[in-house]
PDB file of N, CA and C in Angstrom:
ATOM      1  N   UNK A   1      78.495  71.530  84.932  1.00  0.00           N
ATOM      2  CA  UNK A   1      78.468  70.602  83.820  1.00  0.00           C
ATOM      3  C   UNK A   1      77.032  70.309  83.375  1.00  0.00           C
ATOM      4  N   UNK A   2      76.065  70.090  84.158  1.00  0.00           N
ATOM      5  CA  UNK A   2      74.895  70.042  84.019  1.00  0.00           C
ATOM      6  C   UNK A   2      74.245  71.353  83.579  1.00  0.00           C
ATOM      7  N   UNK A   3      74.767  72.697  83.357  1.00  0.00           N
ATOM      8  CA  UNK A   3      74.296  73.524  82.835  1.00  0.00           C
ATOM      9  C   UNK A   3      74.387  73.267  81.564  1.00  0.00           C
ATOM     10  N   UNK A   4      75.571  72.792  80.851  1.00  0.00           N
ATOM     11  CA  UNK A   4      76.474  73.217  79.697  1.00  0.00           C
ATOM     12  C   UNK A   4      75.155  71.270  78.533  1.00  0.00           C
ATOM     13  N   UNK A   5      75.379  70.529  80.063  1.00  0.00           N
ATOM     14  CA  UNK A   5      74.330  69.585  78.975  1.00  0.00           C
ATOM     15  C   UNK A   5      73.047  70.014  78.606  1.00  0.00           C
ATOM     16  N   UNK A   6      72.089  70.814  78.899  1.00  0.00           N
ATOM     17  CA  UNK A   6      70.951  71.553  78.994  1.00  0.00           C
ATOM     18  C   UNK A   6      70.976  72.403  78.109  1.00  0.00           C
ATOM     19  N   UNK A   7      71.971  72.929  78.392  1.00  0.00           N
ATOM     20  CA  UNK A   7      72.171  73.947  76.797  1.00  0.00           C
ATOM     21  C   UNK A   7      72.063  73.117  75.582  1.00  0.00           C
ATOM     22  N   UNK A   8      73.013  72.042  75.637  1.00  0.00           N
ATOM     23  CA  UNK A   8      73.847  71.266  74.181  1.00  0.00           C
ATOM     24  C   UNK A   8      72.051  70.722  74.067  1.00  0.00           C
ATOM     25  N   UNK A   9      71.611  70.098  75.124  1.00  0.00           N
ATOM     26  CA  UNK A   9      70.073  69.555  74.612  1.00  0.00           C
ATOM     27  C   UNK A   9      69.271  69.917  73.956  1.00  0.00           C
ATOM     28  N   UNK A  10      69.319  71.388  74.838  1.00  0.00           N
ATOM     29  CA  UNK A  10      68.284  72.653  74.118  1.00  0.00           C
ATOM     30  C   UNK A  10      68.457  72.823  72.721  1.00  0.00           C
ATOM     31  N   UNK A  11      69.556  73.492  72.402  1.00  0.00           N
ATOM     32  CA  UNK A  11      69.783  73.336  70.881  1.00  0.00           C
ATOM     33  C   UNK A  11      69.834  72.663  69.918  1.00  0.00           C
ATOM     34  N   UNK A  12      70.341  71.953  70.276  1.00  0.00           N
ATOM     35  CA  UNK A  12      70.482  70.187  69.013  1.00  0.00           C
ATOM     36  C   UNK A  12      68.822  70.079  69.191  1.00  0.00           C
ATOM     37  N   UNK A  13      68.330  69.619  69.997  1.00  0.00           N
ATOM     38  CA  UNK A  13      66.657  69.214  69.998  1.00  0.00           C
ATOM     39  C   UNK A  13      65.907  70.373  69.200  1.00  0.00           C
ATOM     40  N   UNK A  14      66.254  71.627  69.858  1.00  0.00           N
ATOM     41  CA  UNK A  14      65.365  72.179  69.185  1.00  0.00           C
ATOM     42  C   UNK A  14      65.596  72.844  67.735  1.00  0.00           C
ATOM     43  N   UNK A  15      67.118  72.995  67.186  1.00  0.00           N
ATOM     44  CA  UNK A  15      67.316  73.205  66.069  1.00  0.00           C
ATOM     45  C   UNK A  15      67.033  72.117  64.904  1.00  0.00           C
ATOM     46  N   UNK A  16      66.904  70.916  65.530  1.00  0.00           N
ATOM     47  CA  UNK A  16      66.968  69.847  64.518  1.00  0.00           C
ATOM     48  C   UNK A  16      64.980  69.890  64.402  1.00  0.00           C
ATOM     49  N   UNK A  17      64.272  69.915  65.359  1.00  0.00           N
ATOM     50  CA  UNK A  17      62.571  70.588  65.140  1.00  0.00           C
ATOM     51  C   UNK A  17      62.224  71.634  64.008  1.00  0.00           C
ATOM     52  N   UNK A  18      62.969  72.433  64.558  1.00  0.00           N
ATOM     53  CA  UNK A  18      63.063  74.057  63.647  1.00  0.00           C
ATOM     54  C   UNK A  18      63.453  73.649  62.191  1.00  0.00           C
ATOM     55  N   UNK A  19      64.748  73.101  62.141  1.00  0.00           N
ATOM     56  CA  UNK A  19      65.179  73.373  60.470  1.00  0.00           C
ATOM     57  C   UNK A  19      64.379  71.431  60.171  1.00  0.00           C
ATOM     58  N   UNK A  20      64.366  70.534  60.811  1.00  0.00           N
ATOM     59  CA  UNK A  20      63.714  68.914  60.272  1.00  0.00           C
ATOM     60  C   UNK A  20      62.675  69.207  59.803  1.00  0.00           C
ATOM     61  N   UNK A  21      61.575  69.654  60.739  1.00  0.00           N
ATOM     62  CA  UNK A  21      60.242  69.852  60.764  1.00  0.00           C
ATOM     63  C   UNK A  21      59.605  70.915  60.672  1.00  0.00           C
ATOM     64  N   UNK A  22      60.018  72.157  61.138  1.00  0.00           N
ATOM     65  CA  UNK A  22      59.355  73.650  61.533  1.00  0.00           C
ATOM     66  C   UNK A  22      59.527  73.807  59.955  1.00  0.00           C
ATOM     67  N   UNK A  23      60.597  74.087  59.411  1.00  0.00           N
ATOM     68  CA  UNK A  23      60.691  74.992  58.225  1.00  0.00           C
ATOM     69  C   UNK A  23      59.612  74.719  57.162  1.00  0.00           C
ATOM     70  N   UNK A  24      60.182  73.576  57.092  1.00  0.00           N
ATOM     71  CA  UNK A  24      58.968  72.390  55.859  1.00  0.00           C
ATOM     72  C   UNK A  24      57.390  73.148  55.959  1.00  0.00           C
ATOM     73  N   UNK A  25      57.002  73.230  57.300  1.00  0.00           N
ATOM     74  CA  UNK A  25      55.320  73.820  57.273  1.00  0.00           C
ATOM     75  C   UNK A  25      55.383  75.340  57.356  1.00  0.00           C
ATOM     76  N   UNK A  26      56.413  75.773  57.407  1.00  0.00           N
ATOM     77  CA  UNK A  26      56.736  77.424  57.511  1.00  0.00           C
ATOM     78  C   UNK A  26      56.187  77.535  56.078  1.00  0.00           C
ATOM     79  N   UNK A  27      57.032  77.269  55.278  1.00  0.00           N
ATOM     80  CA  UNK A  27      57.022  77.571  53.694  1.00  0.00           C
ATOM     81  C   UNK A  27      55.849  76.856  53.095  1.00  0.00           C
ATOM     82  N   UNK A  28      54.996  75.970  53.323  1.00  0.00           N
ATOM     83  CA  UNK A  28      54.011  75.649  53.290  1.00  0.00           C
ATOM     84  C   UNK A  28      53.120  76.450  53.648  1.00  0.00           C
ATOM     85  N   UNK A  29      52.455  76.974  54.400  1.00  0.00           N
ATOM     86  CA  UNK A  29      51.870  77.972  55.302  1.00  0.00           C
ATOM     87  C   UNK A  29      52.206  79.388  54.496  1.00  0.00           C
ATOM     88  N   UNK A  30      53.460  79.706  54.565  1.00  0.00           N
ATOM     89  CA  UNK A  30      53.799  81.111  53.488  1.00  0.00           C
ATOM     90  C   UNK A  30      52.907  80.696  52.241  1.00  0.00           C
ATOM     91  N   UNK A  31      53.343  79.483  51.298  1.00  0.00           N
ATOM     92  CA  UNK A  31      53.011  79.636  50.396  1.00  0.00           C
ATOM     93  C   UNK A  31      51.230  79.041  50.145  1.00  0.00           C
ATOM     94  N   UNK A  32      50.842  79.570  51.485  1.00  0.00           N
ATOM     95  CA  UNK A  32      49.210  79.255  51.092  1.00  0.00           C
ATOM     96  C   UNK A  32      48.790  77.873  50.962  1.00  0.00           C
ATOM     97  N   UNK A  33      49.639  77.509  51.102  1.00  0.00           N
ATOM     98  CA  UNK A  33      48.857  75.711  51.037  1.00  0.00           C
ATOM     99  C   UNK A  33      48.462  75.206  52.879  1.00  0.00           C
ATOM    100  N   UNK A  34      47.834  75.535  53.014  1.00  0.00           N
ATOM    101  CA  UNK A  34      46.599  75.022  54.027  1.00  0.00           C
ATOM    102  C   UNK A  34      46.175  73.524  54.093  1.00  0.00           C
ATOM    103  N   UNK A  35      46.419  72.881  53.227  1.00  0.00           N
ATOM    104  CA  UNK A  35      46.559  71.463  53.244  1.00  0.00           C
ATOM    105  C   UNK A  35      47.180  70.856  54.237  1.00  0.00           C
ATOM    106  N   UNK A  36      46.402  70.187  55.138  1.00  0.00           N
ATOM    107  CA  UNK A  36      47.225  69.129  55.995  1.00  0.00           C
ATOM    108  C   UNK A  36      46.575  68.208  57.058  1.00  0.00           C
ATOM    109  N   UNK A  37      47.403  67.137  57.851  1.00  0.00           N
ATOM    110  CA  UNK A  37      46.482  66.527  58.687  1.00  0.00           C
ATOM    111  C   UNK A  37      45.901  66.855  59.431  1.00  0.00           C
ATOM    112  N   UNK A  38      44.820  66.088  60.308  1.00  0.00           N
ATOM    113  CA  UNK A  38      44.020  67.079  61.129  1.00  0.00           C
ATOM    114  C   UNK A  38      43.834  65.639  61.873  1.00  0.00           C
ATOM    115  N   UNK A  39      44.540  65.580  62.739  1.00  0.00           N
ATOM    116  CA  UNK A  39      44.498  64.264  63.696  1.00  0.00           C
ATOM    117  C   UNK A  39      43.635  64.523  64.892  1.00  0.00           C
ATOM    118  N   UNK A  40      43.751  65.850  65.274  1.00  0.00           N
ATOM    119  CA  UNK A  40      43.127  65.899  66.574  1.00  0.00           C
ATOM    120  C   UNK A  40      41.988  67.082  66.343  1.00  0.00           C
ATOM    121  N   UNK A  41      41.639  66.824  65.080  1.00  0.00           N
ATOM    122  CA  UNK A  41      39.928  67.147  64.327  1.00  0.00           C
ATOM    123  C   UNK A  41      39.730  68.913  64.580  1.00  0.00           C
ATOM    124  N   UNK A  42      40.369  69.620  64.250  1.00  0.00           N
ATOM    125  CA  UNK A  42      40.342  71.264  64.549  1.00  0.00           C
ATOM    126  C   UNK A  42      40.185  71.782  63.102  1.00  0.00           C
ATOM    127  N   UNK A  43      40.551  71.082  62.355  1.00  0.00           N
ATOM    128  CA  UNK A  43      41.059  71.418  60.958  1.00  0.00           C
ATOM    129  C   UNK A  43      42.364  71.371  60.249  1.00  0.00           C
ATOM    130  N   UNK A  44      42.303  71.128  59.127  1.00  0.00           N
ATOM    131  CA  UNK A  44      43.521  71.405  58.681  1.00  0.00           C
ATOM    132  C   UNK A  44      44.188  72.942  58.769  1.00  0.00           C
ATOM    133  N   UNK A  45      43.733  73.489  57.980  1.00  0.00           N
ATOM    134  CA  UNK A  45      44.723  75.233  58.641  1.00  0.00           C
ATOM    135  C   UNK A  45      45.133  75.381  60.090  1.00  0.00           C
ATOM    136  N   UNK A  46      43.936  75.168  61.007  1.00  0.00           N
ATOM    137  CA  UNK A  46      44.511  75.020  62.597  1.00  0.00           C
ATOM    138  C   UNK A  46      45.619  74.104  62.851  1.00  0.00           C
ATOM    139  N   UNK A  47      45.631  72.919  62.089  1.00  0.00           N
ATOM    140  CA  UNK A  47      46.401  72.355  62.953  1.00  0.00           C
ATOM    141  C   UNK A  47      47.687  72.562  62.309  1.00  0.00           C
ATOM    142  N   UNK A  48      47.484  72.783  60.928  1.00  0.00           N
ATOM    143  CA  UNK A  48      49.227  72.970  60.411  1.00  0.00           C
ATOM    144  C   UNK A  48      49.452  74.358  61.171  1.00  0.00           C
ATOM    145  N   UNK A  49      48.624  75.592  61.627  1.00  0.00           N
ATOM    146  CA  UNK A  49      48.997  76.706  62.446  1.00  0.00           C
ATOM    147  C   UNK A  49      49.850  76.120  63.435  1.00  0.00           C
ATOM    148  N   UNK A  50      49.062  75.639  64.115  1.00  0.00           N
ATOM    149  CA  UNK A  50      49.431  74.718  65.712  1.00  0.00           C
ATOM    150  C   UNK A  50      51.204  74.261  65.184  1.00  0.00           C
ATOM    151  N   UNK A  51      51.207  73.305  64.228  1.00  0.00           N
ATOM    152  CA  UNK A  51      52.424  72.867  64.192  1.00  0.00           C
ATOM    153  C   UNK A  51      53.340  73.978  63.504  1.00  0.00           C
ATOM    154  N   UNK A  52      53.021  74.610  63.309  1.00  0.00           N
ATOM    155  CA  UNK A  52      53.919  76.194  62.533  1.00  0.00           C
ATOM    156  C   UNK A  52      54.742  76.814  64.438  1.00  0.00           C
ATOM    157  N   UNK A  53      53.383  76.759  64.593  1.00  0.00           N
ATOM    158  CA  UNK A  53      53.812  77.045  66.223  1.00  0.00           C
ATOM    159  C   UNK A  53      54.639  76.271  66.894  1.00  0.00           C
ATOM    160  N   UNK A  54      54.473  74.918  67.281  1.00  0.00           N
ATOM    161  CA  UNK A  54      54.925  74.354  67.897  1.00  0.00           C
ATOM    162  C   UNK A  54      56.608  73.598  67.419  1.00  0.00           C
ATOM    163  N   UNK A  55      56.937  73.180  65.705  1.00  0.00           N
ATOM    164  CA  UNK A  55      57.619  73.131  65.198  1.00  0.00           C
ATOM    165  C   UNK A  55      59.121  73.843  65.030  1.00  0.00           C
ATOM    166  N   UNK A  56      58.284  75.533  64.688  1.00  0.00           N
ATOM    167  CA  UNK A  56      59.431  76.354  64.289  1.00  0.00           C
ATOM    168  C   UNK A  56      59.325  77.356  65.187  1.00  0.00           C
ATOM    169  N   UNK A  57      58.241  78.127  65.852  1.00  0.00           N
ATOM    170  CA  UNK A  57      58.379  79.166  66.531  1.00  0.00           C
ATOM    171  C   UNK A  57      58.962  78.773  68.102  1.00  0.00           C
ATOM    172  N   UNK A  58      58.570  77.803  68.602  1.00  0.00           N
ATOM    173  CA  UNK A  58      58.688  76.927  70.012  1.00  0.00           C
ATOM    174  C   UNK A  58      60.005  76.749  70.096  1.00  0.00           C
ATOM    175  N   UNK A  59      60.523  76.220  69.256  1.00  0.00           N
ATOM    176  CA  UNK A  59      61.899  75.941  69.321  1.00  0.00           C
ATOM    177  C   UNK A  59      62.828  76.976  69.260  1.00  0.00           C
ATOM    178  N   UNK A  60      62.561  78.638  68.737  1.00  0.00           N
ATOM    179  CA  UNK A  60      63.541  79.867  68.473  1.00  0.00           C
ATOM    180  C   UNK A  60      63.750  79.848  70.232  1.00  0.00           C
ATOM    181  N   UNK A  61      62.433  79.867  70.786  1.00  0.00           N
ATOM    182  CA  UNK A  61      62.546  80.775  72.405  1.00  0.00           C
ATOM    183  C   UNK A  61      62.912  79.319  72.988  1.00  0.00           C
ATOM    184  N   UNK A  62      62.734  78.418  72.791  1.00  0.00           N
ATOM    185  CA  UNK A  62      63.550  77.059  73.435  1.00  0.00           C
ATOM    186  C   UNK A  62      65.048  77.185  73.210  1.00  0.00           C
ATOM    187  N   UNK A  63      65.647  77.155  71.615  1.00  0.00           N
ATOM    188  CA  UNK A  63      66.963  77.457  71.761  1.00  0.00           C
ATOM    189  C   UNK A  63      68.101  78.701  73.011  1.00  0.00           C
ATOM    190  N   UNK A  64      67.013  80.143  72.843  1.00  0.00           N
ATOM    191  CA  UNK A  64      67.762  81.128  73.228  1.00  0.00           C
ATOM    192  C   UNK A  64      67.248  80.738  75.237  1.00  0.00           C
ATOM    193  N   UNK A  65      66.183  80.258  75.478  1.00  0.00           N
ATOM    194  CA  UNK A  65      66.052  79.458  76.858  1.00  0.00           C
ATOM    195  C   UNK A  65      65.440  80.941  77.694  1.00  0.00           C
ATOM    196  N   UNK A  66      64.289  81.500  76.576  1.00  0.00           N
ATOM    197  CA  UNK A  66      63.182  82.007  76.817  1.00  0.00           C
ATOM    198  C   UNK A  66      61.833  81.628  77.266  1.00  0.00           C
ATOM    199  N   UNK A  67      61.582  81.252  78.226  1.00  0.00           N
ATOM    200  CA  UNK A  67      59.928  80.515  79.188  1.00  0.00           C
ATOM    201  C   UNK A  67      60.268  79.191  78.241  1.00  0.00           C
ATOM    202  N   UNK A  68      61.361  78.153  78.489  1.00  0.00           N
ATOM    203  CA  UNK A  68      61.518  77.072  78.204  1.00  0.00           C
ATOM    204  C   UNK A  68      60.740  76.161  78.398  1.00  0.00           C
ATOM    205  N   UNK A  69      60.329  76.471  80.010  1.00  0.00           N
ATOM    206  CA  UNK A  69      59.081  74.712  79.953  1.00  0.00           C
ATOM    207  C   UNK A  69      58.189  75.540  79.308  1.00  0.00           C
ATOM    208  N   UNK A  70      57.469  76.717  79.192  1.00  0.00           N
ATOM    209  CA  UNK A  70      56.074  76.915  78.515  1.00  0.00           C
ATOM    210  C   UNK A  70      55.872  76.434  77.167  1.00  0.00           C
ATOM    211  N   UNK A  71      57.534  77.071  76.259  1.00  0.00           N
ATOM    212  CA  UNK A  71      57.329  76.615  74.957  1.00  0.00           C
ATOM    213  C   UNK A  71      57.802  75.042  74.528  1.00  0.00           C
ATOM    214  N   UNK A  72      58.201  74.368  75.779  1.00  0.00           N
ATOM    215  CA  UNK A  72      58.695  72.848  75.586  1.00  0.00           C
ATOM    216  C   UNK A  72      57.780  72.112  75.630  1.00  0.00           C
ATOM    217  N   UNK A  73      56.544  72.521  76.311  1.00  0.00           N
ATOM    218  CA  UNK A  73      54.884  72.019  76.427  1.00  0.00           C
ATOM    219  C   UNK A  73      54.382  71.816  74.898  1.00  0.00           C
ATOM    220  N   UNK A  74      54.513  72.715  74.015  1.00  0.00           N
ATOM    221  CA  UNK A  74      53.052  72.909  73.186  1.00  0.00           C
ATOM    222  C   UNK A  74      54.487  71.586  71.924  1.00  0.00           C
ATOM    223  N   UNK A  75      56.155  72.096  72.312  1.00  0.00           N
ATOM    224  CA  UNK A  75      57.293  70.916  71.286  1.00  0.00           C
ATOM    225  C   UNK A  75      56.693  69.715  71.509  1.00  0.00           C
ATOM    226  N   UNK A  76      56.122  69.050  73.125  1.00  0.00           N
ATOM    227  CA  UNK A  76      55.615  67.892  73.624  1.00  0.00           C
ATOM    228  C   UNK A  76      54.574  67.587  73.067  1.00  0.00           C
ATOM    229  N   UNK A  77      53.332  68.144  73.548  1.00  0.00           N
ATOM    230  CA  UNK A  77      51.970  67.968  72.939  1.00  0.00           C
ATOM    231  C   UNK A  77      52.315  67.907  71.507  1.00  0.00           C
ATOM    232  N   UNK A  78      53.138  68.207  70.569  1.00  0.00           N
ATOM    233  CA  UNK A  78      52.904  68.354  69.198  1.00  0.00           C
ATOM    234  C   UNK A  78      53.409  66.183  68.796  1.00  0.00           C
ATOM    235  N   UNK A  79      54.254  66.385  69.631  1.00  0.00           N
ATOM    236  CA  UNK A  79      55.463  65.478  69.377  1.00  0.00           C
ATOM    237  C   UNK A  79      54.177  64.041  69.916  1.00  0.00           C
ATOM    238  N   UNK A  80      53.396  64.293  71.039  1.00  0.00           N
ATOM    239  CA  UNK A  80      52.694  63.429  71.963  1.00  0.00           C
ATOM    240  C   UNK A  80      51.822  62.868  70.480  1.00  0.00           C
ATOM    241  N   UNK A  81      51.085  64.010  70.011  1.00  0.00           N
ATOM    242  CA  UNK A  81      49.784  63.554  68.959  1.00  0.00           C
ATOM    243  C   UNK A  81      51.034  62.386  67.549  1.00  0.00           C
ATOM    244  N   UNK A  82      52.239  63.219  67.421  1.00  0.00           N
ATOM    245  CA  UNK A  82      52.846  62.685  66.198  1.00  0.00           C
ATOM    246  C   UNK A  82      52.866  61.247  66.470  1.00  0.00           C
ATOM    247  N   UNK A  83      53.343  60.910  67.694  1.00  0.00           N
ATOM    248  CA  UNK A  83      53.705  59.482  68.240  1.00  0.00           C
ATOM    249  C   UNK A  83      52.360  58.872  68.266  1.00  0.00           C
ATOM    250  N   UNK A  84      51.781  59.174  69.154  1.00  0.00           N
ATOM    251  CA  UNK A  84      50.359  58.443  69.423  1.00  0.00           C
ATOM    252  C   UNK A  84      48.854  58.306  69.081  1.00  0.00           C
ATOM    253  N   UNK A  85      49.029  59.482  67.989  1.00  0.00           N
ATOM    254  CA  UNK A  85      47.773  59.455  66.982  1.00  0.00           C
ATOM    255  C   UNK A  85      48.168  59.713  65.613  1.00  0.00           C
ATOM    256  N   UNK A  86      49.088  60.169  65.504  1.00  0.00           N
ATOM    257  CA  UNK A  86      49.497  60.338  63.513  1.00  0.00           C
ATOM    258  C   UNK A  86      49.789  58.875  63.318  1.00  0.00           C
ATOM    259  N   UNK A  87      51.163  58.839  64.302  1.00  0.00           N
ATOM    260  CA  UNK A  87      51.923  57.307  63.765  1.00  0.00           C
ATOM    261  C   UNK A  87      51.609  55.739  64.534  1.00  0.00           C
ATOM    262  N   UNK A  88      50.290  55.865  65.226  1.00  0.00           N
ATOM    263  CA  UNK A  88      50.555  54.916  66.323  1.00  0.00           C
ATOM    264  C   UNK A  88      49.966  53.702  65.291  1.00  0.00           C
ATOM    265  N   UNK A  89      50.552  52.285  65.561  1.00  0.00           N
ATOM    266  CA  UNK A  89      50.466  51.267  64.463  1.00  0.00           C
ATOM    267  C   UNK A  89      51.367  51.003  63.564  1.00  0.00           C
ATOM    268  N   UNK A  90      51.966  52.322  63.129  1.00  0.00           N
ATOM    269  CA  UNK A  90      53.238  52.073  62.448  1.00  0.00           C
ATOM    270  C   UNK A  90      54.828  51.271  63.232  1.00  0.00           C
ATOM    271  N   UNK A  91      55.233  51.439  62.027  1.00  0.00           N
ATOM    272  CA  UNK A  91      56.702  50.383  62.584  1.00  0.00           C
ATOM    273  C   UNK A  91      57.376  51.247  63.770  1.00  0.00           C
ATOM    274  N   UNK A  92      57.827  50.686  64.719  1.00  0.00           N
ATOM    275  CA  UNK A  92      58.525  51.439  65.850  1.00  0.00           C
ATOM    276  C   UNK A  92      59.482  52.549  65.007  1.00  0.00           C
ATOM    277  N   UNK A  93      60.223  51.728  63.893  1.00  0.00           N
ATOM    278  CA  UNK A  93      61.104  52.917  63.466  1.00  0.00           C
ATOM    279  C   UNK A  93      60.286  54.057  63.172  1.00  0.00           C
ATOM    280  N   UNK A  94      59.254  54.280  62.542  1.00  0.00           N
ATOM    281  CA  UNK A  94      58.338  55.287  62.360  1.00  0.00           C
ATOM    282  C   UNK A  94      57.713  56.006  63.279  1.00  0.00           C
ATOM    283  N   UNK A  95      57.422  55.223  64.331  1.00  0.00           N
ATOM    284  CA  UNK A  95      57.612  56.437  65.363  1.00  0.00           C
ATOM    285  C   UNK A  95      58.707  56.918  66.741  1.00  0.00           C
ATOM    286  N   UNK A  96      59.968  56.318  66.387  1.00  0.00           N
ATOM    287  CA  UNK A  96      60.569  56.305  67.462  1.00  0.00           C
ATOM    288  C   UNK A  96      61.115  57.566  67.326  1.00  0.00           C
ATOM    289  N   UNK A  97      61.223  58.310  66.508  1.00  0.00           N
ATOM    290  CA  UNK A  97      61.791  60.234  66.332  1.00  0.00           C
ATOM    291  C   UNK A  97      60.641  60.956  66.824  1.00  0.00           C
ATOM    292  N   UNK A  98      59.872  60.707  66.800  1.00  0.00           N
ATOM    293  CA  UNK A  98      58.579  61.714  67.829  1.00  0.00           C
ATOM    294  C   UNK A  98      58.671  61.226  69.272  1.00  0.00           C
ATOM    295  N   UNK A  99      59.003  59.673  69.419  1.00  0.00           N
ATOM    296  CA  UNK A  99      59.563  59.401  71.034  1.00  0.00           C
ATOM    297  C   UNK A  99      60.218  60.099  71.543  1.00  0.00           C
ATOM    298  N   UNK A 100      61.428  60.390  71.175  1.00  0.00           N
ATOM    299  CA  UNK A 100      62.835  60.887  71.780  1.00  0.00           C
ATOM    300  C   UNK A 100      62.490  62.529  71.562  1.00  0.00           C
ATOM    301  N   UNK A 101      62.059  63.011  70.506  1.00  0.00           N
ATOM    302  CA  UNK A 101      61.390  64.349  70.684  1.00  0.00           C
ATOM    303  C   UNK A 101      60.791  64.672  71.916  1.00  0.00           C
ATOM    304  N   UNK A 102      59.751  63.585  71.650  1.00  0.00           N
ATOM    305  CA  UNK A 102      58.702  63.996  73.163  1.00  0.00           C
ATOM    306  C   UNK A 102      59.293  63.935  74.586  1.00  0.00           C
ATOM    307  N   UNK A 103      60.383  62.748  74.516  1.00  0.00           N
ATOM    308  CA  UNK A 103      61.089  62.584  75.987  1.00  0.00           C
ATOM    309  C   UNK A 103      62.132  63.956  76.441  1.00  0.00           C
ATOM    310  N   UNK A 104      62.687  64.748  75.113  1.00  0.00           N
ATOM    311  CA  UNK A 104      63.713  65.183  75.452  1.00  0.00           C
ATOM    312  C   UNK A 104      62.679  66.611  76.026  1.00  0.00           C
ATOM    313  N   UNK A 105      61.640  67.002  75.164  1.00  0.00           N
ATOM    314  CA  UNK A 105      61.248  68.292  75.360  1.00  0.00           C
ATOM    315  C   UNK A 105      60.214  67.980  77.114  1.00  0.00           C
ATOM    316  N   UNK A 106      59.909  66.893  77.225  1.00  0.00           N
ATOM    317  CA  UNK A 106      59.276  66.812  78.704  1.00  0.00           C
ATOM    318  C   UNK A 106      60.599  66.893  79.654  1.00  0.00           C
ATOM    319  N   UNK A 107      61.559  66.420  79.391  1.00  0.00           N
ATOM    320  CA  UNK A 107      62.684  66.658  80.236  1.00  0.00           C
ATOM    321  C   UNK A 107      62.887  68.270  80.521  1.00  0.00           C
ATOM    322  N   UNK A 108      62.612  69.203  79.453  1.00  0.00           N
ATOM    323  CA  UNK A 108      63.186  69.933  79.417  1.00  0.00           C
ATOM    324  C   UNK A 108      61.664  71.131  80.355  1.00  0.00           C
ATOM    325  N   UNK A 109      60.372  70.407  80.243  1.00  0.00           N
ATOM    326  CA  UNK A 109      59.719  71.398  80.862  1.00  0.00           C
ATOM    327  C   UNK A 109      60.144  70.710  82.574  1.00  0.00           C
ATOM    328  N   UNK A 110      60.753  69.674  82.757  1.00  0.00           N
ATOM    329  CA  UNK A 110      60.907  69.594  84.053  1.00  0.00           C
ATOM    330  C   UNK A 110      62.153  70.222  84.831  1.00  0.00           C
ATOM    331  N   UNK A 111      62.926  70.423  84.168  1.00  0.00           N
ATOM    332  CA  UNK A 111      64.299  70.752  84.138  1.00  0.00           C
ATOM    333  C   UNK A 111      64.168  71.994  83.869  1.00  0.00           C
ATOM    334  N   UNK A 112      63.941  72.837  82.954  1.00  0.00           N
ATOM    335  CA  UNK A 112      64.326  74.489  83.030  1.00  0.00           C
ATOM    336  C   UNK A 112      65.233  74.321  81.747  1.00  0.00           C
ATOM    337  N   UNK A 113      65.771  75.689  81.550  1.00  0.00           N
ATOM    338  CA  UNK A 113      66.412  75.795  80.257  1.00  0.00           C
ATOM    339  C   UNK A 113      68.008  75.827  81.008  1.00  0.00           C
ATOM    340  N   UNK A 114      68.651  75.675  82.230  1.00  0.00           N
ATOM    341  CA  UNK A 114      69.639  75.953  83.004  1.00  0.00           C
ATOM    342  C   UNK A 114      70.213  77.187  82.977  1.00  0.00           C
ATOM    343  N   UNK A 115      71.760  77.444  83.358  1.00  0.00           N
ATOM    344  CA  UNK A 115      71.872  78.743  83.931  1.00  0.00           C
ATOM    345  C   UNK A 115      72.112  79.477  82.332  1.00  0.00           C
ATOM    346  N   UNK A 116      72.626  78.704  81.023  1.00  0.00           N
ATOM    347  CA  UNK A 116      73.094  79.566  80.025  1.00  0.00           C
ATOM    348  C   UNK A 116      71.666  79.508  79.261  1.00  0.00           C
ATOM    349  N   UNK A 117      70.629  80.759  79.402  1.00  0.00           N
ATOM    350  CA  UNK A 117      69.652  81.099  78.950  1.00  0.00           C
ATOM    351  C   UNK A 117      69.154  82.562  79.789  1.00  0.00           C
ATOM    352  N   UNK A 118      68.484  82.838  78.665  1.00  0.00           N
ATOM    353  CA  UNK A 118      68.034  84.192  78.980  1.00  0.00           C
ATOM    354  C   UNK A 118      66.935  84.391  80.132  1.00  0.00           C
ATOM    355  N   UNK A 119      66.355  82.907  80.107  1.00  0.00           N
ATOM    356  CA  UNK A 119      65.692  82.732  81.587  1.00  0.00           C
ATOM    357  C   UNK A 119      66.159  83.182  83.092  1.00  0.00           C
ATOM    358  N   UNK A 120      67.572  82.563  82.814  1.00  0.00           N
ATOM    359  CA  UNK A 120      67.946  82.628  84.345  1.00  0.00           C
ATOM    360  C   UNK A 120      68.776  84.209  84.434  1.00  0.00           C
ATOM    361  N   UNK A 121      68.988  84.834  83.087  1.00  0.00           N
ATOM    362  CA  UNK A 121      69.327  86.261  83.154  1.00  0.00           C
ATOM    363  C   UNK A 121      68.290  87.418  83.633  1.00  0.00           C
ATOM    364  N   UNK A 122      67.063  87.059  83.315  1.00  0.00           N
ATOM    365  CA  UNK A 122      65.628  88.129  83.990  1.00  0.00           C
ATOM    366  C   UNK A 122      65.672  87.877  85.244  1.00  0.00           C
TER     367      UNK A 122
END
């Protein structure tokens, strides 16, 4: 049973990243606009890269439960800066969706992707 919740986590968390958040800077990024925040001072192109990465690509090999904690790290760190340096000051409601992001994807580098993933098939 605890496999089958790990799965349902994996996906819902990380599909709702991918199509909420990932896509939005995908097509941004395609369409050349390089514009964006730069909270943790790298640049804007780097960091919308970073979140191209961490958004939409992190979450494909998180869903299918490919090196789950590796790519649940960079879902965290993305989710860590959203909460505590994009939004920190704002209304709890404003940052409480990068909370539960960040809690679910640290769960998930502690936990593993369980047995229904391609992890535990290699």
């Amino acid at each position: 049973m605890n496999n089958i919740a790990l799965l349902i986590l994996r996906v819902v968390f990380s599909a709702s990243m991918l199509y909420g958040h990932g896509l939005s800077k995908l097509n941004k990024l395609i369409e050349g606009d390089l514009s964006f925040a730069n909270p943790i001072y790298i640049g804007e192109a780097p960091t919308l890269i970073l979140a191209v990465f961490s958004e939409f690509l992190a979450p494909i090999f998180i869903i299918v439960g490919y090196k789950t904690k590796f790519f649940s790290f960079f879902v965290a760190a993305t989710m860590f800066v959203a909460a505590f340096i994009v939004h920190w000051g704002d209304s709890f409601a404003r940052i409480e969706k990068a909370l539960l992001f960040l809690t679910v994807f640290v769960l998930l580098m502690i936990t593993g992707p369980g047995k229904y993933s391609i992890d535990k098939k290699l």
